[in-house]
PDB file of N, CA and C in Angstrom:
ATOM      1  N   UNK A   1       0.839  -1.166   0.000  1.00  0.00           N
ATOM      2  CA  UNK A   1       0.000   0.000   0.000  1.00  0.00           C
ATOM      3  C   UNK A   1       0.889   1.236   0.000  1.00  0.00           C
ATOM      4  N   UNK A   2       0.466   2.424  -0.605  1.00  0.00           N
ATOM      5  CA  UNK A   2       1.514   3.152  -0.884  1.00  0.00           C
ATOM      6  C   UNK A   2       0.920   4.566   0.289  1.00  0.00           C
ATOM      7  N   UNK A   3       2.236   5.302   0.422  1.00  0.00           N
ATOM      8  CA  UNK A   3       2.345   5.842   2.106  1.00  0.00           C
ATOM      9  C   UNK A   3       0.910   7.228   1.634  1.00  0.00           C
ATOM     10  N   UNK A   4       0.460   7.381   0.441  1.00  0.00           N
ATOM     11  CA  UNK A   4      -0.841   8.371   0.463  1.00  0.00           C
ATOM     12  C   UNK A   4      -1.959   7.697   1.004  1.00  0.00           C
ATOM     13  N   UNK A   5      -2.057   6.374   0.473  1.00  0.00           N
ATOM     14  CA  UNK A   5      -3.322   5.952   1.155  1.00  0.00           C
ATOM     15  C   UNK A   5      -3.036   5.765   2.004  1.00  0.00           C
ATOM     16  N   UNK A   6      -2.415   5.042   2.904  1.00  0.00           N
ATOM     17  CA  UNK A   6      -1.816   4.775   4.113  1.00  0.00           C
ATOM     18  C   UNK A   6      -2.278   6.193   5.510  1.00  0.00           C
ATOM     19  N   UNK A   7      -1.919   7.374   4.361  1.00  0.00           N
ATOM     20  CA  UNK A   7      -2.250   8.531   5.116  1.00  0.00           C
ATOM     21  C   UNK A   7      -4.073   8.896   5.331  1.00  0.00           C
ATOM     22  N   UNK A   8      -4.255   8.915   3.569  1.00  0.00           N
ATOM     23  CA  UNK A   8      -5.670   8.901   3.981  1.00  0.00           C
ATOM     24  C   UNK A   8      -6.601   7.793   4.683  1.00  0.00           C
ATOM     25  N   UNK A   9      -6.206   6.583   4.971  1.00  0.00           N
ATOM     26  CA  UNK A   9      -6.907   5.810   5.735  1.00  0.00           C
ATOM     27  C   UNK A   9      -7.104   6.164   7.167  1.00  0.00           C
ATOM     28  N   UNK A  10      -5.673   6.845   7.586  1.00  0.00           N
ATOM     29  CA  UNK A  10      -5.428   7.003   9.157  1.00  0.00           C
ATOM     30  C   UNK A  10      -6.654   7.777   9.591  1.00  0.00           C
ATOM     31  N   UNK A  11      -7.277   8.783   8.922  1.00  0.00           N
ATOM     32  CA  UNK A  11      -8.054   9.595   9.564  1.00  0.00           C
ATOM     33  C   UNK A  11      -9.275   8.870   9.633  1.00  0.00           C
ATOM     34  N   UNK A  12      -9.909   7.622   8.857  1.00  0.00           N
ATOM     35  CA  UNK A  12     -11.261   7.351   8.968  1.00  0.00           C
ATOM     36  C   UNK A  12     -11.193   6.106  10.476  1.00  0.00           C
ATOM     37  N   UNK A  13     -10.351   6.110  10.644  1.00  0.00           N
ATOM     38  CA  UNK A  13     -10.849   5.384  12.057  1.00  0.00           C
ATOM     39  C   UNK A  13     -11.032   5.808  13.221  1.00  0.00           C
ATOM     40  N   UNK A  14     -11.779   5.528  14.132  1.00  0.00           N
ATOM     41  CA  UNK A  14     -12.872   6.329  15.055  1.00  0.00           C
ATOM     42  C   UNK A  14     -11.542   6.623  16.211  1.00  0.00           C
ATOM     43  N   UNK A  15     -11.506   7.640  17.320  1.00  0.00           N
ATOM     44  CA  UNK A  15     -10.842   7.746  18.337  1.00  0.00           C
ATOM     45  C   UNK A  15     -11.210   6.849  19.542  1.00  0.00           C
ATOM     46  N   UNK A  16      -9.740   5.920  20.003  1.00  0.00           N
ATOM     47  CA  UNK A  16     -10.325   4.840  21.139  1.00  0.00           C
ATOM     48  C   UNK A  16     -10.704   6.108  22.082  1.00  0.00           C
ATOM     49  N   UNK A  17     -11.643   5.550  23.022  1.00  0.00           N
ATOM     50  CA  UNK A  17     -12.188   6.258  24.573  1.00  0.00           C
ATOM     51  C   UNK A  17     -11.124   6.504  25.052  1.00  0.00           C
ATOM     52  N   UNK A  18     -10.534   5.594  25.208  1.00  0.00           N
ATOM     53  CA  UNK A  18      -9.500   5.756  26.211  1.00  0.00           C
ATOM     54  C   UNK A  18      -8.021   6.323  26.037  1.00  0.00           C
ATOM     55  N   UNK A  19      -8.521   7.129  24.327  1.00  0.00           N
ATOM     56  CA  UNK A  19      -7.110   7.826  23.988  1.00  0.00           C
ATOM     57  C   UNK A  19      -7.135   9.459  25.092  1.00  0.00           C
ATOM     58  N   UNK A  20      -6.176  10.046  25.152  1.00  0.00           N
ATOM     59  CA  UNK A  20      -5.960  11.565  25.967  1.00  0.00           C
ATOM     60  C   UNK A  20      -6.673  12.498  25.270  1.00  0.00           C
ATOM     61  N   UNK A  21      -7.058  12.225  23.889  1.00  0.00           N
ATOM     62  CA  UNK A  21      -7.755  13.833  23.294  1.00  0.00           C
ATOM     63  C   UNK A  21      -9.241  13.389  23.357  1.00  0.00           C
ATOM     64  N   UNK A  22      -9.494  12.061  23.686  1.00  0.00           N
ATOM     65  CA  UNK A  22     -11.250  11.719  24.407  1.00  0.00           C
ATOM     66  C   UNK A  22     -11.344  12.454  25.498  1.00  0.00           C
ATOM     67  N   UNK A  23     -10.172  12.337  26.620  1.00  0.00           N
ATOM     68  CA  UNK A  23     -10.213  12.383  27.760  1.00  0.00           C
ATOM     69  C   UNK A  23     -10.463  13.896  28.002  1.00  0.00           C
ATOM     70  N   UNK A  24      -9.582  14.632  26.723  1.00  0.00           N
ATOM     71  CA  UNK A  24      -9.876  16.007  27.204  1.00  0.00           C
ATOM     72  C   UNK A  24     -11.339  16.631  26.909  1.00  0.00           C
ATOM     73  N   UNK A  25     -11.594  16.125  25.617  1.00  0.00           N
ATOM     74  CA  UNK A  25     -12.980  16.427  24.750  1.00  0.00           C
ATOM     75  C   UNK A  25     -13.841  15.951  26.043  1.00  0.00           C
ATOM     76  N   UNK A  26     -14.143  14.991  26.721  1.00  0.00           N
ATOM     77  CA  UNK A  26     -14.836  14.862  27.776  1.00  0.00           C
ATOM     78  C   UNK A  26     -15.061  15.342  28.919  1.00  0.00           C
ATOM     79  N   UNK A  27     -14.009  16.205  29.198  1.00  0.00           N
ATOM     80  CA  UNK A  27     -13.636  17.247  30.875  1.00  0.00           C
ATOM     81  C   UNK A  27     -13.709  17.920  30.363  1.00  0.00           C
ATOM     82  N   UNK A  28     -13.919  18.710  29.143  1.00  0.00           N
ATOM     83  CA  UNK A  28     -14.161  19.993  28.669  1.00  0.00           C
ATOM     84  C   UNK A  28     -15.549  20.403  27.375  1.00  0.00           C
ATOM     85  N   UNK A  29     -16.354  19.184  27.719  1.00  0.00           N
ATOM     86  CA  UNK A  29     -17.592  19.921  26.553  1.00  0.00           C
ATOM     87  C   UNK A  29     -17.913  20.801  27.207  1.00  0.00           C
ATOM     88  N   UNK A  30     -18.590  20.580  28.658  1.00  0.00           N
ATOM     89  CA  UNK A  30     -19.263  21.588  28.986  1.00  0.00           C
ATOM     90  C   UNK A  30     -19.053  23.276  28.716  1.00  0.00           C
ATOM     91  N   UNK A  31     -17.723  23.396  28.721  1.00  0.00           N
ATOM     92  CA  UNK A  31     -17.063  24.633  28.139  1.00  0.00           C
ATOM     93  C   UNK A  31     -17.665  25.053  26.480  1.00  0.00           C
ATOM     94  N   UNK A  32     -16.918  23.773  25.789  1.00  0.00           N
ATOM     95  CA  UNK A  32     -17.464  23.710  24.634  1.00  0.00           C
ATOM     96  C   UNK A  32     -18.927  24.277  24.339  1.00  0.00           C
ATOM     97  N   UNK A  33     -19.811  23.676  25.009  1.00  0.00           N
ATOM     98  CA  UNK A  33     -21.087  24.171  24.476  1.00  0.00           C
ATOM     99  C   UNK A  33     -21.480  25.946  25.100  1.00  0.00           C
ATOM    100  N   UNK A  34     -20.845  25.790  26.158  1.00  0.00           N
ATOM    101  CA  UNK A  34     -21.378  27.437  26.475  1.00  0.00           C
ATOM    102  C   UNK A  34     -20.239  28.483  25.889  1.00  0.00           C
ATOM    103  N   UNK A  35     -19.525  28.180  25.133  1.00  0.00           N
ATOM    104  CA  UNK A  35     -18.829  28.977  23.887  1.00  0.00           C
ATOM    105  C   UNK A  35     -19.770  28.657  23.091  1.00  0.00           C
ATOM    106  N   UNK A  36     -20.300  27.548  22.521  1.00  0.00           N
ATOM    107  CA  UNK A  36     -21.172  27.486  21.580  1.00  0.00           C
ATOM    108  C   UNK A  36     -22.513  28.188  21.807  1.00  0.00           C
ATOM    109  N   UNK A  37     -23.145  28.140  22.750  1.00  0.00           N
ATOM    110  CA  UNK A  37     -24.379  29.312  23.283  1.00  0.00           C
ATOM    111  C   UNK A  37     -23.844  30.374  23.179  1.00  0.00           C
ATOM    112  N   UNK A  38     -23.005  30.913  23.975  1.00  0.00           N
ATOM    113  CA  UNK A  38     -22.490  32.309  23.704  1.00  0.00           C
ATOM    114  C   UNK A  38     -22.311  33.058  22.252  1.00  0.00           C
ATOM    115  N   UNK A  39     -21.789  32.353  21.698  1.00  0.00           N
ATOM    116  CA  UNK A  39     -22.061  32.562  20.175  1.00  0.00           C
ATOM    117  C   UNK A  39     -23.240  32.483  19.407  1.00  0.00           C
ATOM    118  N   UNK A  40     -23.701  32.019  19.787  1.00  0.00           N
ATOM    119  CA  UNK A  40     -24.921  31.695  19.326  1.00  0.00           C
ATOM    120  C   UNK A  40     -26.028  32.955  19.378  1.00  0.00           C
ATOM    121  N   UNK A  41     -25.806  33.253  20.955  1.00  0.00           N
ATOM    122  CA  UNK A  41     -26.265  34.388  21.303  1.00  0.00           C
ATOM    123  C   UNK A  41     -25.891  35.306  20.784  1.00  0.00           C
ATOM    124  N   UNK A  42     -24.863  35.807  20.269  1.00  0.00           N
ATOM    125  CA  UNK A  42     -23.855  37.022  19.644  1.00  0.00           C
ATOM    126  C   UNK A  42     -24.335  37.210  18.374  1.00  0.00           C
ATOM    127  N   UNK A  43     -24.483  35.945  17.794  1.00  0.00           N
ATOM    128  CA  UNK A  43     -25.231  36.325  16.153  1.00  0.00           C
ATOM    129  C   UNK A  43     -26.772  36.701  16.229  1.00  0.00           C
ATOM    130  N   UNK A  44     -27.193  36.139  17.283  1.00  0.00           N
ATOM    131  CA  UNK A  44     -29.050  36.623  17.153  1.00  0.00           C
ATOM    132  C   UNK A  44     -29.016  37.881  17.273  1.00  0.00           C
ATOM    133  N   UNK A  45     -28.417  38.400  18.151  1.00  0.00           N
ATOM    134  CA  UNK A  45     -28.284  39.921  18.795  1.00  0.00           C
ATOM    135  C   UNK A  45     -27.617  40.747  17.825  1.00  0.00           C
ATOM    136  N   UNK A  46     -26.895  40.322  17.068  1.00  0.00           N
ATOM    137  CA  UNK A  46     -25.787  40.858  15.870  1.00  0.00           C
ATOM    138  C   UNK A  46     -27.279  41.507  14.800  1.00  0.00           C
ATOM    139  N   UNK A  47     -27.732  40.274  14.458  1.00  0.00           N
ATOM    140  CA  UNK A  47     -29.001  40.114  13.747  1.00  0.00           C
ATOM    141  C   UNK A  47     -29.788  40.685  13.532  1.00  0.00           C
ATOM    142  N   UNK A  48     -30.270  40.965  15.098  1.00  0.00           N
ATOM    143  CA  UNK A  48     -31.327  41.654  15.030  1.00  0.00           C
ATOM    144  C   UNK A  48     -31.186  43.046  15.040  1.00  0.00           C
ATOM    145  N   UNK A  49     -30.171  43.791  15.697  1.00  0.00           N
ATOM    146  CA  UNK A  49     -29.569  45.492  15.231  1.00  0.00           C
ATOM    147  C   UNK A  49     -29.307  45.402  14.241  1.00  0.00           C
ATOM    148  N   UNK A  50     -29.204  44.630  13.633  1.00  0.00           N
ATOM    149  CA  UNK A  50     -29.035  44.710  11.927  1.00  0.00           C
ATOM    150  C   UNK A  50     -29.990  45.001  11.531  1.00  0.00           C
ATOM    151  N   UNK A  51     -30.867  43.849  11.897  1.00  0.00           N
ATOM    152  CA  UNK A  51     -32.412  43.964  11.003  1.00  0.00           C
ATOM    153  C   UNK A  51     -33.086  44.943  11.518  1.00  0.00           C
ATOM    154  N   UNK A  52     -32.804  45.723  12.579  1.00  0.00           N
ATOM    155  CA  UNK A  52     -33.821  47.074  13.083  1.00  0.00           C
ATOM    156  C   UNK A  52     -32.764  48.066  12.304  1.00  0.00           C
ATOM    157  N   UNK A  53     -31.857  48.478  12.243  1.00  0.00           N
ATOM    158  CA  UNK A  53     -30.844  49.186  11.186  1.00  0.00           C
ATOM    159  C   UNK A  53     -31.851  49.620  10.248  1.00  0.00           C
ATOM    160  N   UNK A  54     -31.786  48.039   9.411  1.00  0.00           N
ATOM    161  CA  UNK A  54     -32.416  48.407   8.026  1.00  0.00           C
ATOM    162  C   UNK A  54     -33.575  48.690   7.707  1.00  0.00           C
ATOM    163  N   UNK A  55     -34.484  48.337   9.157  1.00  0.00           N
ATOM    164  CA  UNK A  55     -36.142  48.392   8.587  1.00  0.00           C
ATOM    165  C   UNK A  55     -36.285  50.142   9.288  1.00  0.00           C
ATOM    166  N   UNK A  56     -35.585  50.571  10.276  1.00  0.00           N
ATOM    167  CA  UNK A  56     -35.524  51.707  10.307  1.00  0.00           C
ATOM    168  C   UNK A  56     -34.812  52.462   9.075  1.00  0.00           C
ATOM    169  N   UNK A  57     -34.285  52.174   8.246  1.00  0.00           N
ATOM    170  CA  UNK A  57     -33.419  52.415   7.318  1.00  0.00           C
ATOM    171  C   UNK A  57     -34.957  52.652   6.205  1.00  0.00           C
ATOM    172  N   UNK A  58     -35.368  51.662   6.111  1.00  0.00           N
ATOM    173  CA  UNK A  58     -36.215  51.884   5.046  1.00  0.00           C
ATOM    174  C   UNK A  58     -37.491  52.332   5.441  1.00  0.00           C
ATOM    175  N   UNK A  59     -38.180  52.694   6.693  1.00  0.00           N
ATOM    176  CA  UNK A  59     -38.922  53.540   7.008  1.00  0.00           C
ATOM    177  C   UNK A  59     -38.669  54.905   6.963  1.00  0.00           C
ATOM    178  N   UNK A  60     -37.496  55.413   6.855  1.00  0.00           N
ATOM    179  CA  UNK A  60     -36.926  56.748   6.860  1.00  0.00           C
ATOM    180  C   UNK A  60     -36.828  57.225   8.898  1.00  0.00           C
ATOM    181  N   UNK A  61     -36.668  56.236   9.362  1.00  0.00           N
ATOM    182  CA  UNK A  61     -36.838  56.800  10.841  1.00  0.00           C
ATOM    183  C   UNK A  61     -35.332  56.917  11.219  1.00  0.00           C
ATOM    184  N   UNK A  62     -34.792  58.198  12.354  1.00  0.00           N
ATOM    185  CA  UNK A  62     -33.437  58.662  12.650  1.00  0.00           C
ATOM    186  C   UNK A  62     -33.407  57.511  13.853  1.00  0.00           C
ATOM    187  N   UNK A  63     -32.231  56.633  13.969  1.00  0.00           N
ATOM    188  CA  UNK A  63     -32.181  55.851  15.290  1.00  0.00           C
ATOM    189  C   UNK A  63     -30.880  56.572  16.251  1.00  0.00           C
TER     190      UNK A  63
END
C-alpha cells in the first residue's frame, strides 16, 4: 500500500475512549457548548440590530 493511502486511511478510524484527546474532549464539553451558546447568542443579537438598522433604514426613521 503506498504511504498516500496509508495517510488517507489514518483519519477514517474512530478515536479509542480511552485515547488523551477523548479524555480532554470529555472534561471539557461543557465549556465547549457554552462557547457554543455564547455565540450563538452574539449572532441573534448581531441580527437583530441589523435587522432594526435596516427596517428603520427603510422607514426613513433617525435611530
Amino acid at each position: 500500500m503506498s504511504r498516500l493511502r496509508e495517510r488517507y486511511r489514518a483519519g477514517k478510524e474512530p478515536v479509542h475512549p480511552d485515547s488523551r484527546l477523548a479524555a480532554i474532549i470529555e472534561r471539557h464539553r461543557h465549556r465547549y457548548a457554552d462557547v457554543a451558546m455564547c455565540m450563538g447568542v452574539l449572532v441573534v443579537v448581531v441580527c437583530m440590530v441589523v435587522a432594526a438598522h435596516v427596517i428603520a433604514d427603510w422607514l426613513d426613521l433617525a435611530v
